[in-house]
N, C-alpha and C. Protein backbone atom coordinates (compact mmCIF):
# COMPACT_ATOMS: atom_id res chain seq x y z
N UNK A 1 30.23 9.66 -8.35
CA UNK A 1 29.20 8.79 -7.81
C UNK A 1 27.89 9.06 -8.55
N UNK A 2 27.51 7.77 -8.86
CA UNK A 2 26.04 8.30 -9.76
C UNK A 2 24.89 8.34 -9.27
N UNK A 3 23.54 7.52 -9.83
CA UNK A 3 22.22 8.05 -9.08
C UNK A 3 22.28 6.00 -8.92
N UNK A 4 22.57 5.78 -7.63
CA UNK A 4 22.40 4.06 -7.60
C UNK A 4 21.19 3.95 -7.37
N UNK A 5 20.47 1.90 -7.66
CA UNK A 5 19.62 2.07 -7.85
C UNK A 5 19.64 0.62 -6.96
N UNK A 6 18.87 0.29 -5.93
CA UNK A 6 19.39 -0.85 -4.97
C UNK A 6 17.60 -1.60 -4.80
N UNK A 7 17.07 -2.42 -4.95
CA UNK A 7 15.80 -3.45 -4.49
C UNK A 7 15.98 -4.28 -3.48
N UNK A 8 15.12 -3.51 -2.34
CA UNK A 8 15.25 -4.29 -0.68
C UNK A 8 13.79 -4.98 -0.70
N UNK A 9 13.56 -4.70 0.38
CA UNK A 9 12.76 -5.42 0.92
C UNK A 9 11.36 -5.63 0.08
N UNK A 10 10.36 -5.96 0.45
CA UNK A 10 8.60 -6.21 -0.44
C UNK A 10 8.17 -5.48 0.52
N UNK A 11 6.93 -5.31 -0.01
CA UNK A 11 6.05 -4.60 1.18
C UNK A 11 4.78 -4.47 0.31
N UNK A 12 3.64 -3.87 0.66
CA UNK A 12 2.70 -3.19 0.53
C UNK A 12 2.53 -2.08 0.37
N UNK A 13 1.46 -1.26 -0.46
CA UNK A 13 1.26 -0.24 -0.71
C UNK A 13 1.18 0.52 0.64
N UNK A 14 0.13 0.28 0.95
CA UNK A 14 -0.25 0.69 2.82
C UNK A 14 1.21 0.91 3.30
N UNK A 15 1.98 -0.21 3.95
CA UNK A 15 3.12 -0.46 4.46
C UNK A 15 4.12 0.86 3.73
N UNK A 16 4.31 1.02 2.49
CA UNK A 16 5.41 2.21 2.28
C UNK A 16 4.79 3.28 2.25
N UNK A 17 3.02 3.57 1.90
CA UNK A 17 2.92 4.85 2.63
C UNK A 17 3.25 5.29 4.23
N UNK A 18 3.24 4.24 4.83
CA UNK A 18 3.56 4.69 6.38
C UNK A 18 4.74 4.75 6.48
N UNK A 19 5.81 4.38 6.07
CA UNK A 19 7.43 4.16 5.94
C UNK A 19 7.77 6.30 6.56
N UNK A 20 8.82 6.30 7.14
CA UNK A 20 9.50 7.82 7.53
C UNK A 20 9.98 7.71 6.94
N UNK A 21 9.91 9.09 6.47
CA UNK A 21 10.64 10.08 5.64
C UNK A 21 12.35 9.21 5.18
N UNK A 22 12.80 8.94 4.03
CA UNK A 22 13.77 8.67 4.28
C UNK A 22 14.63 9.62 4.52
N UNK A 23 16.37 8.74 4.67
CA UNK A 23 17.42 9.99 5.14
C UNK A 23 17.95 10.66 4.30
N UNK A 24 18.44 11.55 4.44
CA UNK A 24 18.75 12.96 3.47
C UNK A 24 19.79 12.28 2.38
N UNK A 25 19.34 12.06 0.94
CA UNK A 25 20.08 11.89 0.01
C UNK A 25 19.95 10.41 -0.38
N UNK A 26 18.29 10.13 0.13
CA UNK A 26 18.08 8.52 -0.36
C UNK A 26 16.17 9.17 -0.99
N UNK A 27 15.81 7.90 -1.49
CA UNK A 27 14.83 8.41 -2.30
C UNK A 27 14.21 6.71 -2.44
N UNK A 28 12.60 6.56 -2.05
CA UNK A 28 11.83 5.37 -2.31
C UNK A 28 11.46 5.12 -3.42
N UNK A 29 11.23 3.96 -4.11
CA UNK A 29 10.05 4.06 -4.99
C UNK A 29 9.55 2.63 -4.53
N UNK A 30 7.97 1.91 -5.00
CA UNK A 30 7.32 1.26 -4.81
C UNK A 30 7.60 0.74 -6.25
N UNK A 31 7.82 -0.71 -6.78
CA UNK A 31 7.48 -1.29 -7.88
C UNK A 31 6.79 -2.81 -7.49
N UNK A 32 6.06 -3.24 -7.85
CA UNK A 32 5.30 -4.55 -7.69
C UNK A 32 5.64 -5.02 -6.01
N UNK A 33 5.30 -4.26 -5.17
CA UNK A 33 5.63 -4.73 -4.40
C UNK A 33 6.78 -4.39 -3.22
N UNK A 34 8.07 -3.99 -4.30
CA UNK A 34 9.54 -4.64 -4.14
C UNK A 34 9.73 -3.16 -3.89
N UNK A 35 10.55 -2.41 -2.13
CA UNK A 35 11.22 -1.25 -2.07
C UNK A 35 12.42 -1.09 -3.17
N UNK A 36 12.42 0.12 -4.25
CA UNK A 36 13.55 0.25 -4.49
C UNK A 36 13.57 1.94 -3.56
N UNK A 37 15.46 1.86 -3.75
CA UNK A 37 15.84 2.88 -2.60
C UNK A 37 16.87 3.32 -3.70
N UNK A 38 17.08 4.73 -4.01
CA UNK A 38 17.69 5.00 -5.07
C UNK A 38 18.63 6.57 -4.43
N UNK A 39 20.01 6.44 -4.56
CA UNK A 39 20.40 8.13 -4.28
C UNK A 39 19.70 9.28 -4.65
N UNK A 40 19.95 10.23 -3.98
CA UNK A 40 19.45 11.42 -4.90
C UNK A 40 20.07 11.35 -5.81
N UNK A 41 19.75 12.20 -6.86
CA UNK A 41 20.45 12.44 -8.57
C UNK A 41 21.39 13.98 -8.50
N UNK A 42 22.46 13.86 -9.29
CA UNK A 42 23.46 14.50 -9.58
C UNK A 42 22.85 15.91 -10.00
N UNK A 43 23.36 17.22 -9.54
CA UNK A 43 23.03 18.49 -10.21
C UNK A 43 22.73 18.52 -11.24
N UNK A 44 23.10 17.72 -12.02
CA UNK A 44 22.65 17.94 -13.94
C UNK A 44 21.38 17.72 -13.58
N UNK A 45 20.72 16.47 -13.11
CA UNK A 45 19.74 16.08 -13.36
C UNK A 45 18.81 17.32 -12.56
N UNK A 46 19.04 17.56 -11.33
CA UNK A 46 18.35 18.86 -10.76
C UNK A 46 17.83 20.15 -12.03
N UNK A 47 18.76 20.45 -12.32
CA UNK A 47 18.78 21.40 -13.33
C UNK A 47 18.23 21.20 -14.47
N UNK A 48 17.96 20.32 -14.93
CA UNK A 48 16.91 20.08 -16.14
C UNK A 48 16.19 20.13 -15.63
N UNK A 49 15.58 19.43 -14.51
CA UNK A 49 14.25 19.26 -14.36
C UNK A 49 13.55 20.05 -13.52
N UNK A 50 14.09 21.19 -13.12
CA UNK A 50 14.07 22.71 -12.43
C UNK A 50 13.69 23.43 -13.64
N UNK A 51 14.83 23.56 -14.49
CA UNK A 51 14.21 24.06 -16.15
C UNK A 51 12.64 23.85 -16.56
N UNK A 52 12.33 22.76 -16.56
CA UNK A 52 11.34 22.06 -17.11
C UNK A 52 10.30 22.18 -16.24
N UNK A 53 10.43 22.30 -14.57
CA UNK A 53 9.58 22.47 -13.91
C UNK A 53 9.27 24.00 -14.22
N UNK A 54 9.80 25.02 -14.57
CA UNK A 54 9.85 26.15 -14.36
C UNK A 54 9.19 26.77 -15.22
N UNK A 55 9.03 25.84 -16.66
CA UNK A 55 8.99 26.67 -17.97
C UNK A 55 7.43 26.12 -17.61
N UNK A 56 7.12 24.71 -17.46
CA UNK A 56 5.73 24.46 -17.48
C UNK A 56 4.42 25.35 -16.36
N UNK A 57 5.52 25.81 -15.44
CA UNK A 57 4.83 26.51 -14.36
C UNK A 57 4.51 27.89 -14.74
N UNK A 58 5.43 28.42 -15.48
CA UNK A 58 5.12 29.88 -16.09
C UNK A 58 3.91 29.73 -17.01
N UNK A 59 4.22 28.49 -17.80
CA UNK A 59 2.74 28.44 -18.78
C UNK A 59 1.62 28.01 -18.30
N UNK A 60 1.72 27.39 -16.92
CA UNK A 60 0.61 26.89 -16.64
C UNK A 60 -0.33 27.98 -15.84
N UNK A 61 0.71 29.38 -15.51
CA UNK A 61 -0.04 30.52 -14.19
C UNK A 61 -0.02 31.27 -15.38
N UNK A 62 -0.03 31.62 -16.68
CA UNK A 62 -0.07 32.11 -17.58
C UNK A 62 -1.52 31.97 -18.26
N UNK A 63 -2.22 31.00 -17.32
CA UNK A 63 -3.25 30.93 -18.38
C UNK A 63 -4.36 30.48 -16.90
N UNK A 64 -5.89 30.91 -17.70
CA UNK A 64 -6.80 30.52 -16.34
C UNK A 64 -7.15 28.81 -16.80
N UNK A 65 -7.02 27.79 -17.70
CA UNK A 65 -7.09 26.77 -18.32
C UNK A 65 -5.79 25.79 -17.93
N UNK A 66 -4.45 26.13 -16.87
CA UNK A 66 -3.60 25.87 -16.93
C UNK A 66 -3.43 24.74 -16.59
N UNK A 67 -4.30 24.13 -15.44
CA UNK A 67 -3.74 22.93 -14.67
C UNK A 67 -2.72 23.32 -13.50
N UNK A 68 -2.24 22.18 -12.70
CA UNK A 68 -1.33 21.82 -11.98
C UNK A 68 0.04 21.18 -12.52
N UNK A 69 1.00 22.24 -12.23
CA UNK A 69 2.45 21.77 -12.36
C UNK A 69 2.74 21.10 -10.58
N UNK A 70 3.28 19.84 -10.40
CA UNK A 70 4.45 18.91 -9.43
C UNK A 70 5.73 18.90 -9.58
N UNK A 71 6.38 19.02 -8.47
CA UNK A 71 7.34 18.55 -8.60
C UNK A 71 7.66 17.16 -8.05
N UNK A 72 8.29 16.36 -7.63
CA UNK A 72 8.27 14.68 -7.27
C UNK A 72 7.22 14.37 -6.35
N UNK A 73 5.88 13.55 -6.18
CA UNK A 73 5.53 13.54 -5.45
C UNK A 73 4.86 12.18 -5.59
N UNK A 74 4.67 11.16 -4.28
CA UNK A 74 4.01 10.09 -4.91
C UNK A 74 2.94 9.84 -5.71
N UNK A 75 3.48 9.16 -6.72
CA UNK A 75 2.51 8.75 -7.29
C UNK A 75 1.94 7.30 -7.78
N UNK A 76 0.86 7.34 -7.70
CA UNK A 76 -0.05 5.42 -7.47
C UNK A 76 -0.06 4.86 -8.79
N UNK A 77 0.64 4.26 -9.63
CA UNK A 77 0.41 3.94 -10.60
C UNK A 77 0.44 2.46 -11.23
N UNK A 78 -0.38 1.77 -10.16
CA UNK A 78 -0.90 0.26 -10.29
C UNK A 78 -0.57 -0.33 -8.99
N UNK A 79 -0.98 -1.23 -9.03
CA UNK A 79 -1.19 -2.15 -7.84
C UNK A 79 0.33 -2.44 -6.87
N UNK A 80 0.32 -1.96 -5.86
CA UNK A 80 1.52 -1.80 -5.21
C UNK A 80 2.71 -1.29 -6.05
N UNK A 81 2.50 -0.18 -6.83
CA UNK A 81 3.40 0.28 -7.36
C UNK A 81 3.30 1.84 -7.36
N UNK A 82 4.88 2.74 -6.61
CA UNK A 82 4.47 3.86 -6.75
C UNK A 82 5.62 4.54 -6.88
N UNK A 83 5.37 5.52 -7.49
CA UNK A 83 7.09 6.27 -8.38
C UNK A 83 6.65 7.71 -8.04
N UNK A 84 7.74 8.14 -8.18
CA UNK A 84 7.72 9.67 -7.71
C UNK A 84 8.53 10.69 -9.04
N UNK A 85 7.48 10.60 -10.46
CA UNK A 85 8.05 11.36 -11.19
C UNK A 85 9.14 13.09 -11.18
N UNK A 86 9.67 13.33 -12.13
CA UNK A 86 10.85 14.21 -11.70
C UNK A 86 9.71 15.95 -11.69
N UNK A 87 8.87 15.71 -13.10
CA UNK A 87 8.17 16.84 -12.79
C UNK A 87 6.33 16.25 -13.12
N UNK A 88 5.17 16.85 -12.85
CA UNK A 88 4.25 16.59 -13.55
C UNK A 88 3.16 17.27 -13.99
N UNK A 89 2.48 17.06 -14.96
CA UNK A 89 1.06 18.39 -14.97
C UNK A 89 -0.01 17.59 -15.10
N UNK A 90 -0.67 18.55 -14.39
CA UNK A 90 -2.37 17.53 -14.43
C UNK A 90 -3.20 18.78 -15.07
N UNK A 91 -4.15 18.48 -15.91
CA UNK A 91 -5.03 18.89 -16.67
C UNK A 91 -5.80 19.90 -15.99
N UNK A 92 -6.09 20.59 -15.99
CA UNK A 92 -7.79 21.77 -15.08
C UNK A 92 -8.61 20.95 -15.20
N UNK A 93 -9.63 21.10 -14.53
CA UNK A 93 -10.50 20.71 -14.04
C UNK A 93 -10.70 19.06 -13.71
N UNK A 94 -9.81 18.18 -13.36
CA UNK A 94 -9.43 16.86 -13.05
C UNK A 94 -9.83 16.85 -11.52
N UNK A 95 -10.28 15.78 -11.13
CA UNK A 95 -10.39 16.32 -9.43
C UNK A 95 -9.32 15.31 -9.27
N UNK A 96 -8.27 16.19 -8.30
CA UNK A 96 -7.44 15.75 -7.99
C UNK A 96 -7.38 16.04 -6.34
N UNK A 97 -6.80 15.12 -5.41
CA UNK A 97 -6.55 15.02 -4.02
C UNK A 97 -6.20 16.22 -3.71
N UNK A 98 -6.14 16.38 -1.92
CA UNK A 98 -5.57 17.70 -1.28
C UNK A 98 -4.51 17.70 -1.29
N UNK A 99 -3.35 18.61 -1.75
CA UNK A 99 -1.95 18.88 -1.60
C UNK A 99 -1.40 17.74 -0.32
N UNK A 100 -2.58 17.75 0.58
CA UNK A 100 -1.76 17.26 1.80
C UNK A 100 -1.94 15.74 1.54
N UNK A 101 -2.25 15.09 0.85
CA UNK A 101 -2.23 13.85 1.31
C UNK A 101 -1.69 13.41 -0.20
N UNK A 102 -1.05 12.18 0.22
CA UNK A 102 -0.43 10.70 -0.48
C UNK A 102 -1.19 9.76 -0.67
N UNK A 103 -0.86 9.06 -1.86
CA UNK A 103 -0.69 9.18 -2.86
C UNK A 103 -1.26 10.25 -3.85
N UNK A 104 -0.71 10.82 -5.49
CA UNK A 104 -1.69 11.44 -6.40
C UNK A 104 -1.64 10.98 -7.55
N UNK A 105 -2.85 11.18 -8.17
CA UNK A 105 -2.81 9.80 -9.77
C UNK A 105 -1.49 10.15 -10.59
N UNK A 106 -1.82 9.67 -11.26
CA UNK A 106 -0.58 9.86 -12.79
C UNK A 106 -0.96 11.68 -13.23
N UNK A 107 0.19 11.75 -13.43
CA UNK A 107 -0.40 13.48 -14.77
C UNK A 107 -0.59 13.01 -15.64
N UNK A 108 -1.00 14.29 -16.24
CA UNK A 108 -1.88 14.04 -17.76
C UNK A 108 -0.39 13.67 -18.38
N UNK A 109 0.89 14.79 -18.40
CA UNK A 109 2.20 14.41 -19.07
C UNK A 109 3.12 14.70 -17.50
N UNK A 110 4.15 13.44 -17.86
CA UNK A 110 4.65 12.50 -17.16
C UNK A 110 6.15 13.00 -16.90
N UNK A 111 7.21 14.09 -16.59
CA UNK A 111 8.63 13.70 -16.96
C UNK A 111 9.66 13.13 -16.17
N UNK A 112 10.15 12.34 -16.51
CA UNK A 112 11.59 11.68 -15.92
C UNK A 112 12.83 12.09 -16.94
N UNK A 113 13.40 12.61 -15.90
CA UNK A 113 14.61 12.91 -16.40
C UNK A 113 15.90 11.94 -15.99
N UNK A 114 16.68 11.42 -16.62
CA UNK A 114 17.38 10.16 -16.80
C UNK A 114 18.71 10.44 -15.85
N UNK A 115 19.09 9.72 -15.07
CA UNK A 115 20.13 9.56 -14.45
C UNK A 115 20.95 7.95 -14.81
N UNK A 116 22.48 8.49 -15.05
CA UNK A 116 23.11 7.09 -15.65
C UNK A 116 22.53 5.60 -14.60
N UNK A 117 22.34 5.96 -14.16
CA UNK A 117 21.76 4.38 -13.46
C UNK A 117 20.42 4.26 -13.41
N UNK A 118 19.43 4.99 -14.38
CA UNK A 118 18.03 4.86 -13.89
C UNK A 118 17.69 4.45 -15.15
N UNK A 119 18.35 5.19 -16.22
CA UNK A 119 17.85 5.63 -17.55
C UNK A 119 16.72 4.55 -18.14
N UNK A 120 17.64 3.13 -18.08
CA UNK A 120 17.05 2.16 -18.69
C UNK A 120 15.64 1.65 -17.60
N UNK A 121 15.74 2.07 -16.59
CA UNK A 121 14.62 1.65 -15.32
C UNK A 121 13.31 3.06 -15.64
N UNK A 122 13.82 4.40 -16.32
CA UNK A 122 12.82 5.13 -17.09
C UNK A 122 12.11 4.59 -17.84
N UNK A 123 12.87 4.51 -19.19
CA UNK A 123 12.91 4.03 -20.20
C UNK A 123 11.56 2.97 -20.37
N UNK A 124 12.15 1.62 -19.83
CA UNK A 124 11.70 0.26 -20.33
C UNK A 124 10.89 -0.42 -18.86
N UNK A 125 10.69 0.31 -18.10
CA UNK A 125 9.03 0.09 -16.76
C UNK A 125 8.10 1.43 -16.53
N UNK A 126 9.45 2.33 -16.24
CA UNK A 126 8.19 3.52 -15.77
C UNK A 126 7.54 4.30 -16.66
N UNK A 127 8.17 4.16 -18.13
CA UNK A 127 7.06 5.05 -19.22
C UNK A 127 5.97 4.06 -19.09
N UNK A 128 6.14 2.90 -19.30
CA UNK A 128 5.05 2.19 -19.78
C UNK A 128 3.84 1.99 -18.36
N UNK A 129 4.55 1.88 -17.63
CA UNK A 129 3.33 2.26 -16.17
C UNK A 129 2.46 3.38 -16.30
N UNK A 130 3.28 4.63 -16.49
CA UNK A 130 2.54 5.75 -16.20
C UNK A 130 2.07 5.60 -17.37
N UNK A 131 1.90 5.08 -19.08
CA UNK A 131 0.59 5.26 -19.94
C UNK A 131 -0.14 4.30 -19.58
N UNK A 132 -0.03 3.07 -19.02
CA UNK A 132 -1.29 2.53 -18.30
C UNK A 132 -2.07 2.91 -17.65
N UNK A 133 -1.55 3.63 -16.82
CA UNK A 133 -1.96 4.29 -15.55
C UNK A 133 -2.87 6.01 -16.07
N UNK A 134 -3.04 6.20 -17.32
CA UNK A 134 -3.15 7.45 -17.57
C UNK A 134 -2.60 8.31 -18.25
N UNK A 135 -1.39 8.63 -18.35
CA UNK A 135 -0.45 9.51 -18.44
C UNK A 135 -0.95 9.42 -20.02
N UNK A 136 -0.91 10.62 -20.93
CA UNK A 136 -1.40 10.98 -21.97
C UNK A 136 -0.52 10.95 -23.10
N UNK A 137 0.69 11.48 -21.86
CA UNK A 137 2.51 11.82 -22.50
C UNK A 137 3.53 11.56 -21.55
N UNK A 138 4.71 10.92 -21.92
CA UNK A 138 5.51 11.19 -21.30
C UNK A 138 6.59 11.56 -21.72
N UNK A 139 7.27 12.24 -20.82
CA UNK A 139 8.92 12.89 -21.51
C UNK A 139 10.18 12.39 -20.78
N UNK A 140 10.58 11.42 -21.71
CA UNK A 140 12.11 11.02 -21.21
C UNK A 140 12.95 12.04 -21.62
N UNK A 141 13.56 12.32 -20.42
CA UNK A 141 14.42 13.71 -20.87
C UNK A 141 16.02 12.61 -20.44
N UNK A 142 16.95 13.16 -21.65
CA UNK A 142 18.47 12.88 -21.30
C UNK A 142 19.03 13.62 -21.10
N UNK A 143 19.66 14.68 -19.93
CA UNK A 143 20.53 15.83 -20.02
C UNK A 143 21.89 15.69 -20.47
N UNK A 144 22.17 14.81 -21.19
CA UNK A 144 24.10 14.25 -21.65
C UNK A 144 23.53 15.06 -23.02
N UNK A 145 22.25 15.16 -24.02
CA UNK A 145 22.20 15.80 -25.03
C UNK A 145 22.46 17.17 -24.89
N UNK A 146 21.46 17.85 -24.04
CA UNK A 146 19.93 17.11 -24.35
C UNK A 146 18.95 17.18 -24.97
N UNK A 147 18.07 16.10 -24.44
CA UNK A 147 16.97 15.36 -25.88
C UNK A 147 16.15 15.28 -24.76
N UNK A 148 14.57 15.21 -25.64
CA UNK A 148 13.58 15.01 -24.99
C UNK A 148 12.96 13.61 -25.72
N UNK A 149 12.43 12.98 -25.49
CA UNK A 149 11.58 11.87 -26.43
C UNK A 149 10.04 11.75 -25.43
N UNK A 150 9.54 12.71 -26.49
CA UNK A 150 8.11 12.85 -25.92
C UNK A 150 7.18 11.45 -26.46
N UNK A 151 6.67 10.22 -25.64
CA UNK A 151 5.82 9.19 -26.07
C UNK A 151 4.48 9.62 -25.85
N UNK A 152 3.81 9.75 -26.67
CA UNK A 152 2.26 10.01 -27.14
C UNK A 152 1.28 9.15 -27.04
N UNK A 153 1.79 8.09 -27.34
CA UNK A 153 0.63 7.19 -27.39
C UNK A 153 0.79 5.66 -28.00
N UNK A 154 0.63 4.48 -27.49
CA UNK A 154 1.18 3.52 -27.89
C UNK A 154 1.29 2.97 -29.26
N UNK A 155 2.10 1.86 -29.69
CA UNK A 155 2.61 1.67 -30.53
C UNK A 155 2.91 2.90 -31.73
N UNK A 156 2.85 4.15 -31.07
CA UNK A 156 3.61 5.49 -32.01
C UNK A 156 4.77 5.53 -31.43
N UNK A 157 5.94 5.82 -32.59
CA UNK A 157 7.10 6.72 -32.50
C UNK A 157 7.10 7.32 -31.47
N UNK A 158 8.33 7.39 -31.05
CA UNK A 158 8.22 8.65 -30.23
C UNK A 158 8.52 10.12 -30.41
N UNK A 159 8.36 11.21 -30.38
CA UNK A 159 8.90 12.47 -31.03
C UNK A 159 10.32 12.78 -30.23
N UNK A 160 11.09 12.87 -30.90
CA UNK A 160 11.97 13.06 -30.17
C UNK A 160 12.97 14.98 -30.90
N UNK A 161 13.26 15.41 -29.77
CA UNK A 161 13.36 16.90 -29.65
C UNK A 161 15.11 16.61 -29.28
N UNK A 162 15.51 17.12 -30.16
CA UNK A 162 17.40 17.11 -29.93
C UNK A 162 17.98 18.64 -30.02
N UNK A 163 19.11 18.73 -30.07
CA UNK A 163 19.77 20.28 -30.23
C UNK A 163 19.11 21.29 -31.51
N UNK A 164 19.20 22.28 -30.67
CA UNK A 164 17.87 23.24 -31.80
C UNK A 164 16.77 23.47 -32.06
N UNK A 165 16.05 21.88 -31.01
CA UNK A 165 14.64 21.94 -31.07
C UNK A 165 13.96 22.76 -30.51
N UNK A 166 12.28 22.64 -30.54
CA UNK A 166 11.79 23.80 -29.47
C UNK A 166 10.88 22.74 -29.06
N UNK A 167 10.43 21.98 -27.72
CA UNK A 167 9.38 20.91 -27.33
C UNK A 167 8.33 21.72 -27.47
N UNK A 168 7.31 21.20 -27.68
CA UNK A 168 5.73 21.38 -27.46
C UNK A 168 4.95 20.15 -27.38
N UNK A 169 3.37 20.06 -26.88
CA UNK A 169 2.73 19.11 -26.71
C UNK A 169 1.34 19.81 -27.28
N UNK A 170 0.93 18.74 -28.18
CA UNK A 170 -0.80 18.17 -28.20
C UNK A 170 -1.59 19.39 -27.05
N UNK A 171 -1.28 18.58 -25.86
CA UNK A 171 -1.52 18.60 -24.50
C UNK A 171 -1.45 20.30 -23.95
N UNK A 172 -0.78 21.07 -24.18
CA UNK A 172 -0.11 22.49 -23.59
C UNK A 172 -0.05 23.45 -24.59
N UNK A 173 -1.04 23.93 -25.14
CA UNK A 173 -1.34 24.48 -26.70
C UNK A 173 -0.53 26.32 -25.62
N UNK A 174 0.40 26.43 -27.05
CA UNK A 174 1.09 27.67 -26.80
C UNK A 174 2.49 27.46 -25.80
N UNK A 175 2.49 26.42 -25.17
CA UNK A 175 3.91 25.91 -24.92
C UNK A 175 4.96 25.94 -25.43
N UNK A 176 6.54 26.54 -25.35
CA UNK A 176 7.24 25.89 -25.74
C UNK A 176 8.53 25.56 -25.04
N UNK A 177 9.40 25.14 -25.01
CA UNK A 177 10.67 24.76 -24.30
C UNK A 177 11.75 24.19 -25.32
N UNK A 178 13.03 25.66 -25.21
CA UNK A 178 13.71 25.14 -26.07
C UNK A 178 14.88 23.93 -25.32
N UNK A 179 15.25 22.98 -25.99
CA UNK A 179 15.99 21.97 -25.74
C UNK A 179 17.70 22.78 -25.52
N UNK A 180 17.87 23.31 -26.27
CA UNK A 180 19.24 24.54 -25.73
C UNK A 180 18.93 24.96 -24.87
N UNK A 181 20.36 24.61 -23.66
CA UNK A 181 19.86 25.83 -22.40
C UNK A 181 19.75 25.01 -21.55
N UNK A 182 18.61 23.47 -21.52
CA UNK A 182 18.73 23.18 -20.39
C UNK A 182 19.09 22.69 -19.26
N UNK A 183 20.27 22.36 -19.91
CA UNK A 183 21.58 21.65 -19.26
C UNK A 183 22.15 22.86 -18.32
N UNK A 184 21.83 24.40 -18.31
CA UNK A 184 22.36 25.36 -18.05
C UNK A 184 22.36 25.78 -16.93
């Protein structure tokens, strides 16, 4: 069973912040409007993005300049539209909201990690939201490699990090994350 990906009802921004909690092993997102309601994602996908949450969190308490590492949490990224990236970092000194409250802007870098039914719904809406919206970088991660394809900045290439690589960013000076491993 994979990560399904189902579009119910419309609503409002307002309207799905008030929405309960969904039920254990379902997951919201806000796009123009339109509820999508999506499974949780398969252990692979956990595990990369546990990796990735983990490595950025060590570098980020590693340093007094570090920023804020997230893990999924809403985020507002245009007009009735709101996604709940897999990991995120926000810059130091950004004023950013209280832990306790919903919605929080875009991070500075962005990651979604790809589940067979999302990939192309990553890919080809939500990178391009979150660099509207801010996002500096984002990282489509595929765990079937895995590969990272870090997007920088529009109409650039994207960098893309395959077996053997080591990721780094612009963004996270002294970072690195090797692409071996994190499927592990």
């Amino acid at each position: 069973m994979g990560h399904e990906m189902h579009v119910a009802a419309r609503m409002t921004r307002e309207e799905y912040l008030a929405l309960p909690e969904p039920p254990r092993g379902v997951r919201f997102e806000l796009l123009d409007g339109e509820l999508v309601t999506m499974n949780d994602p398969l252990a692979i996908h956990q595990i990369v993005a546990g990796r990735i949450y983990a490595a950025l969190l060590a570098w980020s308490d590693s340093r007094s300049d570090g920023g804020r590492v997230l893990l999924p949490v809403d985020t507002d990224v245009g007009p009735d539209t709101i996604f709940g990236p897999d990991v995120q970092w926000f810059a130091a000194g950004r004023p950013l909201p209280s832990p306790r409250e919903r919605p929080w802007p875009v991070g500075d870098l962005v990651v979604e990690v790809a589940s067979p039914s999302t990939a192309r719904y990553d890919a080809l809406v939500k990178a391009g939201r979150y660099a509207d919206a801010g996002a500096r970088e984002v990282w489509l991660v595929d765990p079937a490699g895995p590969t990272v394809r870090a997007l920088r900045s529009a109409g650039q290439a994207p960098v893309v990090f395959g077996a053997g690589a080591v990721v780094t960013s612009p963004l996270l000076p002294g970072f690195v994350l090797p692409v071996d491993g994190l499927d592990r």
